[in-house]
Protein backbone atom coordinates (compact mmCIF):
# COMPACT_ATOMS: atom_id res chain seq x y z
CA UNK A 1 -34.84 -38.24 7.58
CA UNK A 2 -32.58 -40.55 9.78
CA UNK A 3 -28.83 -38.89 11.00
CA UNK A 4 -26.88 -41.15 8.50
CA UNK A 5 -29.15 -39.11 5.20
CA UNK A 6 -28.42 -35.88 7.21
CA UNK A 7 -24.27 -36.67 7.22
CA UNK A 8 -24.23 -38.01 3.50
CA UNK A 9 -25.86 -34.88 2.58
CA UNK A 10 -22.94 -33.30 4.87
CA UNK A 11 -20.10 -34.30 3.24
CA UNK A 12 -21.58 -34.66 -0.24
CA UNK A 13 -21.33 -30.69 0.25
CA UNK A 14 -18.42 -30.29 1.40
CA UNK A 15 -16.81 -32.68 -1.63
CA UNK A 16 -19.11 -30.16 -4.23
CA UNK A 17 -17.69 -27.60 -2.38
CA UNK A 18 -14.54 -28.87 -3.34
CA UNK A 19 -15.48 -28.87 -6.69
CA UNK A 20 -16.87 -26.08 -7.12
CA UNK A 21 -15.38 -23.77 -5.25
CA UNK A 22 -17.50 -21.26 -4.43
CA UNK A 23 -16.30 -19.68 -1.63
CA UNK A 24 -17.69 -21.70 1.44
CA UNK A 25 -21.55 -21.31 0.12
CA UNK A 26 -21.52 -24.96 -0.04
CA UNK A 27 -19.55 -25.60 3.24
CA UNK A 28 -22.28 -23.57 4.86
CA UNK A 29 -24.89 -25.40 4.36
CA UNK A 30 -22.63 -28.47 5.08
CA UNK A 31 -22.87 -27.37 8.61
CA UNK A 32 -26.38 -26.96 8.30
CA UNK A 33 -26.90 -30.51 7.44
CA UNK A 34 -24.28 -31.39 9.94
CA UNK A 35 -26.69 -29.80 13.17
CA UNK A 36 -29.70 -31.55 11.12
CA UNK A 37 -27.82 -34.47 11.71
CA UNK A 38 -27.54 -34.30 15.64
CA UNK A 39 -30.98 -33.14 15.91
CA UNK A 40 -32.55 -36.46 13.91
CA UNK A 41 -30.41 -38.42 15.95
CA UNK A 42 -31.85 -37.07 19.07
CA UNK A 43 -35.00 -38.35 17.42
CA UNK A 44 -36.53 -34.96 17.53
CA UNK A 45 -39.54 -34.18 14.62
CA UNK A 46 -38.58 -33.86 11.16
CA UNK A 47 -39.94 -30.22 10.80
CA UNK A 48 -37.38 -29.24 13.49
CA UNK A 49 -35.03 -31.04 11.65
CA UNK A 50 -35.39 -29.21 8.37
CA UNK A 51 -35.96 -25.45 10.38
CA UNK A 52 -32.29 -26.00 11.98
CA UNK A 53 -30.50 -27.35 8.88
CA UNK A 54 -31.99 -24.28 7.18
CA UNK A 55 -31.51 -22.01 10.11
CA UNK A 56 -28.10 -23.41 10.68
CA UNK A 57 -27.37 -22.87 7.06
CA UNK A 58 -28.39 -19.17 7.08
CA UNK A 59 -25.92 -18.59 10.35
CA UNK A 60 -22.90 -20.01 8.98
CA UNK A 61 -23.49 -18.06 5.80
CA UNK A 62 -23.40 -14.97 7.67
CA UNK A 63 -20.77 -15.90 10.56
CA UNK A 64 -18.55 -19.00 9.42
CA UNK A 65 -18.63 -17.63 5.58
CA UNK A 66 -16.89 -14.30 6.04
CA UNK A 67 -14.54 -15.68 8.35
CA UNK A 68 -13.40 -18.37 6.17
CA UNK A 69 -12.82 -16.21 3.51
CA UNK A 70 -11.04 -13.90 5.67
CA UNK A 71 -8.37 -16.19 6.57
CA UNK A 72 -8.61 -18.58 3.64
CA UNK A 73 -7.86 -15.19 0.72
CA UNK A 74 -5.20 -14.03 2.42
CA UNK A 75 -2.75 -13.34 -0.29
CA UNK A 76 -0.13 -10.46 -0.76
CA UNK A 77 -0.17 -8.75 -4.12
CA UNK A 78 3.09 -9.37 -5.93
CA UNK A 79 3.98 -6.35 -8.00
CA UNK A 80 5.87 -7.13 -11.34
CA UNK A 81 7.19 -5.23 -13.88
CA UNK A 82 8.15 -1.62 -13.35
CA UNK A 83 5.79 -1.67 -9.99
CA UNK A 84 8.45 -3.70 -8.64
CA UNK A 85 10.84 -0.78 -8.94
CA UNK A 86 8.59 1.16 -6.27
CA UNK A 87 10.23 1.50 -2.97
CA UNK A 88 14.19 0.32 -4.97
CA UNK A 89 17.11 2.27 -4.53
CA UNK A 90 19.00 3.83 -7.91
CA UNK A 91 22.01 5.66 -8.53
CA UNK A 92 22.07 8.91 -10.00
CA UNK A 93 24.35 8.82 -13.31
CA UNK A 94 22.97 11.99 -15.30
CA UNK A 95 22.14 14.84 -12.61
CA UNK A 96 18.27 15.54 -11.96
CA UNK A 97 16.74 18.41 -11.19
CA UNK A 98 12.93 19.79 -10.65
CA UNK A 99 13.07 21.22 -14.15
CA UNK A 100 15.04 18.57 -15.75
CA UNK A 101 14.91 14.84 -16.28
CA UNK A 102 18.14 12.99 -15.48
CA UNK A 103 18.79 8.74 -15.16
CA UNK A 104 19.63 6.32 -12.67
CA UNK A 105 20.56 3.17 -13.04
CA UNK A 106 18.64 0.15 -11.10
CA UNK A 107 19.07 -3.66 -11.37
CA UNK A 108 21.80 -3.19 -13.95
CA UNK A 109 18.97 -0.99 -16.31
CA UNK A 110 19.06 2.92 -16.62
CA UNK A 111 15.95 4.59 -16.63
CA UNK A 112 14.79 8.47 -17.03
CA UNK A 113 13.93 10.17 -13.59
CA UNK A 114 12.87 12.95 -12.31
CA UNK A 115 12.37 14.65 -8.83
CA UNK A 116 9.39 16.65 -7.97
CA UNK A 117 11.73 19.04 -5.27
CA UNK A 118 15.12 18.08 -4.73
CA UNK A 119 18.38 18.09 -7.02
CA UNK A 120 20.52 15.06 -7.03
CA UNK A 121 23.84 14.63 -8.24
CA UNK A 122 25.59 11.82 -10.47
CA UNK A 123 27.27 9.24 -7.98
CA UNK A 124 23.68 10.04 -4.90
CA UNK A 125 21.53 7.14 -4.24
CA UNK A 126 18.10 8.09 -4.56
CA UNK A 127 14.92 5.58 -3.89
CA UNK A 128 12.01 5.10 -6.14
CA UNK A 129 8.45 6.42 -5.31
CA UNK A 130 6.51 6.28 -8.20
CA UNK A 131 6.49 5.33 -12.16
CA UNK A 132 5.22 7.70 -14.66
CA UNK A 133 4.89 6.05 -17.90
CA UNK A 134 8.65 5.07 -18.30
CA UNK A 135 9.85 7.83 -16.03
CA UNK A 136 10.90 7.04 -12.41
CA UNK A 137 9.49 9.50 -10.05
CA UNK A 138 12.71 9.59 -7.32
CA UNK A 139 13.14 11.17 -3.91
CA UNK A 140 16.62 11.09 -0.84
């Protein structure tokens, strides 16, 4: 095949890829068809031309792919609803102790809390480690 079939093929890919989106498979063998590209125009034999688009292909997959999606799926998770309490700071405004439940108040809302090992007093500021069904677990 002559270089120009070779790039067509290139970035017909890399628009399906596009498309498709399906996670670089298609970008890989893009790049493939990219180094099949420079090696037709170097007028070298066809069979060499197909063994380095599909040995090219096969490379990327394992080296380019995993790095792409590395830095391409970076994203944070976003907690919401009451795992966006996690980590908060309440006020105490019903005492809590290890044997009994008490409530705070956070983001203008009072929940039930209890703490596994410390008492806390109406008025302390306590912080949010964990949520139990609709009890706040709460430590100092």
């Amino acid at each position: 095949m002559t270089w120009i079939v070779w790039l067509v093929i290139s970035v017909t890919l890399v628009i399906f890829e596009m498309i498709m989106q399906s996670f670089f498979f298609f970008f890989c063998l893009s790049i493939g068809s990219a180094f099949a590209a420079v090696i037709s125009y170097l007028n070298i034999s066809d069979l060499i031309e197909f063994a380095v688009f599909i040995v090219g292909s096969i490379m990327s997959i394992y080296f380019v792919r995993p790095l792409l999606k590395k830095v391409f799926s970076k994203s944070k998770t976003i907690n919401s609803n009451v795992d966006a309490l996690i980590g908060e700071n309440a006020v105490v405004i019903e005492r809590i102790t290890p044997l009994k439940f008490g409530s705070v108040k956070i983001l203008g809302e009072i929940w039930r809390a209890k703490s596994l090992d410390i008492e806390f007093e109406v008025g302390e500021m306590v912080r949010i480690e964990n949520v139990s069904g609709t009890t706040l677990i709460v430590k100092r």
